[in-house]
Protein backbone atom coordinates (compact mmCIF):
# COMPACT_ATOMS: atom_id res chain seq x y z
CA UNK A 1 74.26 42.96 -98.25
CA UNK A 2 76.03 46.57 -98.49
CA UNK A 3 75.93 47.35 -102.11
CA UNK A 4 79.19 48.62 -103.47
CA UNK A 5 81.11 51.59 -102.09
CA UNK A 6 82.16 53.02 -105.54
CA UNK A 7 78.08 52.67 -106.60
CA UNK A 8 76.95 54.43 -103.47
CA UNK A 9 79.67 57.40 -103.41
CA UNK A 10 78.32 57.32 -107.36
CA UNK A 11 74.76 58.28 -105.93
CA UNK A 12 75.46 60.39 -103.45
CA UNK A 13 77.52 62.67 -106.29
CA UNK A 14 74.65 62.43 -108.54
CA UNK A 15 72.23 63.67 -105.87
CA UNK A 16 74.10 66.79 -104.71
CA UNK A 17 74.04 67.52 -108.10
CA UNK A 18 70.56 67.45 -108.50
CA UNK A 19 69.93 69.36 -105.45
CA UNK A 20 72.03 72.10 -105.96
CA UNK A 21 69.84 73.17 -108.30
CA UNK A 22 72.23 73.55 -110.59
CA UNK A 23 72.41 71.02 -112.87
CA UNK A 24 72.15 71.24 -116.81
CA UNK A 25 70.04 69.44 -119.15
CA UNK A 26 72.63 67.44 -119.98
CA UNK A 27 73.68 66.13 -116.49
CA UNK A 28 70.41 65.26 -115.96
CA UNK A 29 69.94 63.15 -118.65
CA UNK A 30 73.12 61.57 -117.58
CA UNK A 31 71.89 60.80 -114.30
CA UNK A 32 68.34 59.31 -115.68
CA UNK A 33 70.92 56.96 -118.27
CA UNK A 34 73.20 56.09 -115.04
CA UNK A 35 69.82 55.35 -112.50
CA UNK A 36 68.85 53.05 -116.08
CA UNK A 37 71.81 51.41 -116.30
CA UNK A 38 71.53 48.71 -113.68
CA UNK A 39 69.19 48.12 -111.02
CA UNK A 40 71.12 49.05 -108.02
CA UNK A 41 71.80 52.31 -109.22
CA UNK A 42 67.90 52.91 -109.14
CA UNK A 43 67.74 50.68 -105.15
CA UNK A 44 70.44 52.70 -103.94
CA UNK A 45 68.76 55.95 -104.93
CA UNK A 46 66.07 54.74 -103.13
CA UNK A 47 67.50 54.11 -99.99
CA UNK A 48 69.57 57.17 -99.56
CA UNK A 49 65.89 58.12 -97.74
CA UNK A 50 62.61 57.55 -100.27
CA UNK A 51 64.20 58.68 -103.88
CA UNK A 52 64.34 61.62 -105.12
CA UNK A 53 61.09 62.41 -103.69
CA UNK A 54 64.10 63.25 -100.62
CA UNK A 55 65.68 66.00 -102.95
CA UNK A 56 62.37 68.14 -103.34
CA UNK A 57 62.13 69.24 -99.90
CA UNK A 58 61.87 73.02 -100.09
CA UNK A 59 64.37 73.66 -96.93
CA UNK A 60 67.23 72.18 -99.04
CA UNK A 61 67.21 73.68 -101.70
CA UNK A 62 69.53 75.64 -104.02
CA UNK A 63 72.13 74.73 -102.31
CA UNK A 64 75.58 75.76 -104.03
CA UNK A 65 77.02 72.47 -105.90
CA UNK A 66 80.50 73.07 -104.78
CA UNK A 67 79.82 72.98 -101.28
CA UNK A 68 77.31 69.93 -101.86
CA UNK A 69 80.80 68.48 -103.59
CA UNK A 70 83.67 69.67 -101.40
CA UNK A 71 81.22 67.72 -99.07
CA UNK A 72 81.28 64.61 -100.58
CA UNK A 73 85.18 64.54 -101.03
CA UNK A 74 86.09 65.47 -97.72
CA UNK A 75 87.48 62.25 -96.12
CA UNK A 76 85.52 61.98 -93.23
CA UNK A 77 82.15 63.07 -94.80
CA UNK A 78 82.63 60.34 -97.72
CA UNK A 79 83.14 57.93 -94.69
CA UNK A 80 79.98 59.19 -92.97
CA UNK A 81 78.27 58.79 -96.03
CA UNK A 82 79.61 55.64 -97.31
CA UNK A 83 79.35 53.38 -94.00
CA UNK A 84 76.49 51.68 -92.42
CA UNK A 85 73.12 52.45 -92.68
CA UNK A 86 72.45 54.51 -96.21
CA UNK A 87 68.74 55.24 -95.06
CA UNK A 88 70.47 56.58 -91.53
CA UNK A 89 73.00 58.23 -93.38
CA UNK A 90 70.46 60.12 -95.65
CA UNK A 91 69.00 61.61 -92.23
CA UNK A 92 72.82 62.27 -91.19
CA UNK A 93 73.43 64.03 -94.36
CA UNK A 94 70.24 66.62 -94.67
CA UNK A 95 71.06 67.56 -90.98
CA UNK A 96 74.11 68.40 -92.74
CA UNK A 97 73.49 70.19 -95.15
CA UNK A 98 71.37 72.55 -92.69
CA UNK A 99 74.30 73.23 -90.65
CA UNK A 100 78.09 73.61 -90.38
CA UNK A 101 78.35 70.73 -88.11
CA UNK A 102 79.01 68.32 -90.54
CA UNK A 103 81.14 70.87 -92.58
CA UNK A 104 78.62 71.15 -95.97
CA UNK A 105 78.76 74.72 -96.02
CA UNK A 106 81.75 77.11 -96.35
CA UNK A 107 83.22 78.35 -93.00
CA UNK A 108 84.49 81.77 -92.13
CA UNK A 109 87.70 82.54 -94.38
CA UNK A 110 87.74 79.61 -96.30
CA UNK A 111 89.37 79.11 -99.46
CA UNK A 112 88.51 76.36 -102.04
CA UNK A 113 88.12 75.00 -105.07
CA UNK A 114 86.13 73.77 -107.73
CA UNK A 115 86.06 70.98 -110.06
CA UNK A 116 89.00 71.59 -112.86
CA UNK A 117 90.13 74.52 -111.25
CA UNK A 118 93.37 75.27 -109.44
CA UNK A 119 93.84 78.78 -107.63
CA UNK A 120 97.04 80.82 -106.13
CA UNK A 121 96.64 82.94 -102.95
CA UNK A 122 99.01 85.19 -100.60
CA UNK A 123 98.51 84.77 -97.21
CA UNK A 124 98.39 87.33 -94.45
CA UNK A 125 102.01 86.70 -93.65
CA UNK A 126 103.46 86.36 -97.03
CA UNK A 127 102.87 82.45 -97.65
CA UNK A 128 102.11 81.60 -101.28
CA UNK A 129 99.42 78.58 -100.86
CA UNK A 130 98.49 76.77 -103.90
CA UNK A 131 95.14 75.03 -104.13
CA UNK A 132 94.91 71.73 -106.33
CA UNK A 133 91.18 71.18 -107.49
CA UNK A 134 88.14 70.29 -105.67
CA UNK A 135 90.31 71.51 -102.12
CA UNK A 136 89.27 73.20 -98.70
CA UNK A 137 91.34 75.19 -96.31
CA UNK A 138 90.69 77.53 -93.84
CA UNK A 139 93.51 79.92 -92.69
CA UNK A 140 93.84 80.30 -89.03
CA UNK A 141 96.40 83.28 -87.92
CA UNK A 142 96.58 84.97 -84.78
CA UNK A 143 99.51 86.40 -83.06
CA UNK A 144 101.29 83.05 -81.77
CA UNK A 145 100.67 80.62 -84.78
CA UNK A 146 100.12 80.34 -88.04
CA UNK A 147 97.56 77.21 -88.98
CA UNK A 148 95.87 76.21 -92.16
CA UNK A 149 93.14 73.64 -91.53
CA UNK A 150 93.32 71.09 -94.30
CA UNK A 151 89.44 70.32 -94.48
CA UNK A 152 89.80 68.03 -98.05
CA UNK A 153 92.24 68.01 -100.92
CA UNK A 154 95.78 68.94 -101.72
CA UNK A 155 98.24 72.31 -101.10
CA UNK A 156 101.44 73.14 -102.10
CA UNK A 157 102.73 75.60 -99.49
CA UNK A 158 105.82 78.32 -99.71
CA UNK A 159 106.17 79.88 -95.91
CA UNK A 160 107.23 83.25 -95.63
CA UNK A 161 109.70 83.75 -92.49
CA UNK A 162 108.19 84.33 -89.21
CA UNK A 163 111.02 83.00 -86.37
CA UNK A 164 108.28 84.11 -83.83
CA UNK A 165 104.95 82.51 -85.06
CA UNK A 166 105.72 78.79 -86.51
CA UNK A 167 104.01 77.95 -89.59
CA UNK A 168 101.35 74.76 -88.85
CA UNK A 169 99.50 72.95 -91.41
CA UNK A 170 96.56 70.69 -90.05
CA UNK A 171 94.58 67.63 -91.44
CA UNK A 172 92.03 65.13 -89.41
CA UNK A 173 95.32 62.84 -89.08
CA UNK A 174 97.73 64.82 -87.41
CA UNK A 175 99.69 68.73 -87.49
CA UNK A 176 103.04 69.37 -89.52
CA UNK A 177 105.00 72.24 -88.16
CA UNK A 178 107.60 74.45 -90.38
CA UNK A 179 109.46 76.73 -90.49
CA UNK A 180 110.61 78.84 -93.39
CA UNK A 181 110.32 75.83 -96.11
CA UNK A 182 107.64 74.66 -98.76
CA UNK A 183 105.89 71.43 -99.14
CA UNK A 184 103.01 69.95 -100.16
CA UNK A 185 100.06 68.21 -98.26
CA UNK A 186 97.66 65.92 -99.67
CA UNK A 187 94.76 64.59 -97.77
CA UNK A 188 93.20 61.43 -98.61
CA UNK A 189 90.17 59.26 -97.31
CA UNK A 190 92.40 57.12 -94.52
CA UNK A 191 95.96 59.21 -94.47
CA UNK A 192 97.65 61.94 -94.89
CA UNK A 193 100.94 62.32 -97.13
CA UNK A 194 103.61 65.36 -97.26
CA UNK A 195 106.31 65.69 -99.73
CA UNK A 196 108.82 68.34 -98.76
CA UNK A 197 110.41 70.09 -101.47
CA UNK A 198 112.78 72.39 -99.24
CA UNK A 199 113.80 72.22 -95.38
CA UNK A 200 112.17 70.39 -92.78
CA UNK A 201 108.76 69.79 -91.52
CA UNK A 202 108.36 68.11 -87.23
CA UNK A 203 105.17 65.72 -88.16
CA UNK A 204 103.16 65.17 -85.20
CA UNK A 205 100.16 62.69 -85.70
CA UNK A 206 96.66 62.82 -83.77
CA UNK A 207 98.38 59.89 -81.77
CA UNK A 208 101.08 61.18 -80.50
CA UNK A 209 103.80 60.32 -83.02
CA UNK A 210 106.96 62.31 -84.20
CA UNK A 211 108.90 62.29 -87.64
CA UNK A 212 111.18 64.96 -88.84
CA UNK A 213 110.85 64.74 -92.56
CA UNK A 214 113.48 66.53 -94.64
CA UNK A 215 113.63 68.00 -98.57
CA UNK A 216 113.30 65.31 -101.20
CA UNK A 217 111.35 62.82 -98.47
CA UNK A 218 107.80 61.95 -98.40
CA UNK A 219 105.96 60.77 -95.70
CA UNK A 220 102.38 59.08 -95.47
CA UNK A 221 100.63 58.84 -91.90
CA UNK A 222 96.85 58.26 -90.14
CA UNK A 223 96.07 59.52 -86.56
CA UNK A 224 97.74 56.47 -85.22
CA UNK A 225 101.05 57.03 -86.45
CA UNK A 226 103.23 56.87 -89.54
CA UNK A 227 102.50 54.73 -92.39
CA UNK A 228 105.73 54.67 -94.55
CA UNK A 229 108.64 57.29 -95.11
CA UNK A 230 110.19 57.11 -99.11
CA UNK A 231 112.12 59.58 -101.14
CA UNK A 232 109.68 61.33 -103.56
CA UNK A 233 109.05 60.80 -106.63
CA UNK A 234 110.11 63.88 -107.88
CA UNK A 235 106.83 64.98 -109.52
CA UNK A 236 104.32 65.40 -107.41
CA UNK A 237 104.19 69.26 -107.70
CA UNK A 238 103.37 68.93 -111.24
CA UNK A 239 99.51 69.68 -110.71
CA UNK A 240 100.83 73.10 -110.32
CA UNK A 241 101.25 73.60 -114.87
CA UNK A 242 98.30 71.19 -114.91
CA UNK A 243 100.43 68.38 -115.73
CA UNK A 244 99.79 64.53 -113.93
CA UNK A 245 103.13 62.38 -113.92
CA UNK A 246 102.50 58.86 -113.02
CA UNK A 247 105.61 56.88 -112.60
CA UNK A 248 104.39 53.31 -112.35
CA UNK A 249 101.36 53.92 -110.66
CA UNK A 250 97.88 51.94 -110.53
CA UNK A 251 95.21 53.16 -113.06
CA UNK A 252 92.74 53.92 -110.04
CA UNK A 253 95.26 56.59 -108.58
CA UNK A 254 94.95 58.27 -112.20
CA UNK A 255 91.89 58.33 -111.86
CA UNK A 256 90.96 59.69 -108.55
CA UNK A 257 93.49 62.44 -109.72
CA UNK A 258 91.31 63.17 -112.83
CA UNK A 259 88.18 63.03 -110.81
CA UNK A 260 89.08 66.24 -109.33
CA UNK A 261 89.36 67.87 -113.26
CA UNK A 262 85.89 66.27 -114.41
CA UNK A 263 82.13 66.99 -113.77
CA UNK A 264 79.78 63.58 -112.73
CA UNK A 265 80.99 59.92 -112.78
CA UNK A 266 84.18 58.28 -113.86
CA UNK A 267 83.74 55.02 -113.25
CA UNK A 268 86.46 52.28 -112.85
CA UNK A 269 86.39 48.73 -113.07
CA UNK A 270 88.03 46.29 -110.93
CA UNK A 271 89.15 44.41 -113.00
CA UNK A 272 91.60 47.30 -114.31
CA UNK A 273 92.24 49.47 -111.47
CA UNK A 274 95.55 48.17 -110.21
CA UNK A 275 97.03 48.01 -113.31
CA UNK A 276 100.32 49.93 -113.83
CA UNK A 277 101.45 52.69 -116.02
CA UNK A 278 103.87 55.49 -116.38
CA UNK A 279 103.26 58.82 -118.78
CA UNK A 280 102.97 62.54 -118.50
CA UNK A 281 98.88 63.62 -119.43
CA UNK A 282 97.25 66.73 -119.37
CA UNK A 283 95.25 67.44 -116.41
CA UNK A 284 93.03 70.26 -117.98
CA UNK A 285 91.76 68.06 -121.27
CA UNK A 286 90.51 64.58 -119.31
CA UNK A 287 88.91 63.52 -122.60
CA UNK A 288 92.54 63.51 -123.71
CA UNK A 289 94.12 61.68 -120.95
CA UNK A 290 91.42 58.93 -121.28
CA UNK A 291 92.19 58.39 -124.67
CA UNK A 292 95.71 58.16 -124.38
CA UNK A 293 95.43 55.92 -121.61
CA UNK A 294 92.84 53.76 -123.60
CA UNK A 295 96.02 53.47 -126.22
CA UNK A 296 98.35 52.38 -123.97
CA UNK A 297 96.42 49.93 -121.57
CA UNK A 298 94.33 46.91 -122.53
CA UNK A 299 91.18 49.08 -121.24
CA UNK A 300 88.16 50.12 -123.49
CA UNK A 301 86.75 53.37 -122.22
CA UNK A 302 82.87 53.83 -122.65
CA UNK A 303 81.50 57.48 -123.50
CA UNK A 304 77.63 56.90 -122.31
CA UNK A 305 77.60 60.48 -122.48
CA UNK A 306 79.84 63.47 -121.59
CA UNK A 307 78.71 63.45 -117.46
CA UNK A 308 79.32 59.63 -117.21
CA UNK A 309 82.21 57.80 -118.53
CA UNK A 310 83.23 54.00 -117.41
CA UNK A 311 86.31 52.50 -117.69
CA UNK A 312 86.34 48.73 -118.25
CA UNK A 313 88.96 45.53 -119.19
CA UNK A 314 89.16 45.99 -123.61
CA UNK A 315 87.12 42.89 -124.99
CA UNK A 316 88.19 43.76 -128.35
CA UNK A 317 91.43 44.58 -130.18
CA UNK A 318 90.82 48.75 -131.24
């Protein structure tokens, strides 16, 4: 049987870190107390192709952690990854890592992120593009259209006037076309979603389908089409001070929003991930945020060290 998804995209995490070379002393004895741990940590190692005996091959080497990472969260190569065959995969993913074909290393112009950090740029026209954490774009002007490729992440956009050269913003599930108006754009594993703040965005997905979505709307949609069409929450922008606002939301989505503010594993357990909360934490201090959400959920959150934190249901009144 397929071990579990969350253990695997664990794994493959641990090894880019240990490839990239970069990796302190404490990380790695975070990873040899996380392959310890349980026994399918250590199989799963294995089979993402011979160990780590895999990791020592001189070609691969030294390559930079965040693109190793930006990797790993990019949708489609955690799907590549993820699915079938991890022994395949392994093959899959060192071809990869040789190459842009898979999209491990940086292309021309792109502009990123790390982990924990968010960045502002001006664009060529006068666009103000804000990059959450752990985020890929690549900027894509010529004299007819404005396009920022989406590769992994999220962007809050503010387009600069240009009546003659529309202002296109692309992920794997579709292209949203502006003019003159700011939004954001968050791409996930399976969807993309767009809050507008002002104006009006066309959306046209990789399927064919159309939705006009104006200011204070939010719209979710795959290549096939769209998913679901709500008024925002009003707070999703808040990334921008380094603030997260969760307005009854499940624990997981929290957490996959921390993940972008914390170096190695933050594990969650079933058992707790869909339940709900509400609060305002601070994005930039994640030790803080887990132990205010430890307070106010009936979780008990495990330090095994400061790479590798798991989040489980409390056994124990604190």
């Amino acid at each position: 049987m397929r071990p579990d998804e969350t253990l695997v995209d664990e794994a493959a995490q641990w090894m880019a870190l240990l490839q990239s070379g970069d990796v302190s002393l404490g990380e790695r004895a975070a990873f040899d107390a996380w392959r310890a741990a349980d026994p399918r940590h250590q199989q799963i190692i294995e089979q993402m192709g011979g160990g780590l005996n895999l990791l020592r091959n001189p070609s691969l080497s030294g390559l930079p952690r965040n693109s190793l990472l930006h990797s790993l969260n990019a949708p489609s190569s955690r799907r590549r990854f993820i699915s079938g065959s991890l022994s395949v995969l392994a093959v899959a993913v060192l071809a990869g890592l040789l190459g842009r074909r898979y999209g491990w290393l940086p292309e021309a112009g792109e502009l990123s992120t790390g982990t924990g950090e968010r960045r502002d740029f001006t664009l060529q026209d006068g666009s103000a593009l804000t990059l959450n954490a752990r985020s890929r774009v690549v900027p894509l002007f010529d004299s007819t259209q404005r396009l920022l490729a989406l590769r992994s992440g999220e962007l809050l956009v503010d387009v600069a006037k240009d009546p003659s050269r529309p202002f296109v913003v692309e992920t794997e599930h579709g292209r949203m076309r502006a003019l003159g108006t700011k939004f954001l754009v968050q791409q996930g594993d399976d969807s993309t979603r767009l809050v507008m703040l002002h104006s009006q965005v066309e959306v046209l997905t990789a399927g064919g389908a159309r939705q006009v979505v104006g200011a204070g709307e939010s719209l979710t949609f795959n290549a096939a089409g769209v998913l679901s069409m709500e008024r925002s929450r009003g707070h999703e922008g808040a990334w921008t001070q380094g603030r997260l606002e969760v307005r009854d939301r499940p624990l997981s989505e929290v957490i996959d929003s921390l993940r972008r503010y914390r170096r190695g594993i933050l594990h969650v357990s079933p058992e707790v991930a869909d339940l709900r909360l509400s609060g305002l934490y601070p994005l930039d201090d994640s030790d803080r945020t887990l132990q205010l959400l430890e307070r106010s959920l009936p979780i008990r959150v495990t330090w095994h060290n400061p790479y590798w934190v798991s989040i489980a249901p409390r056994t124990n009144p604190l």
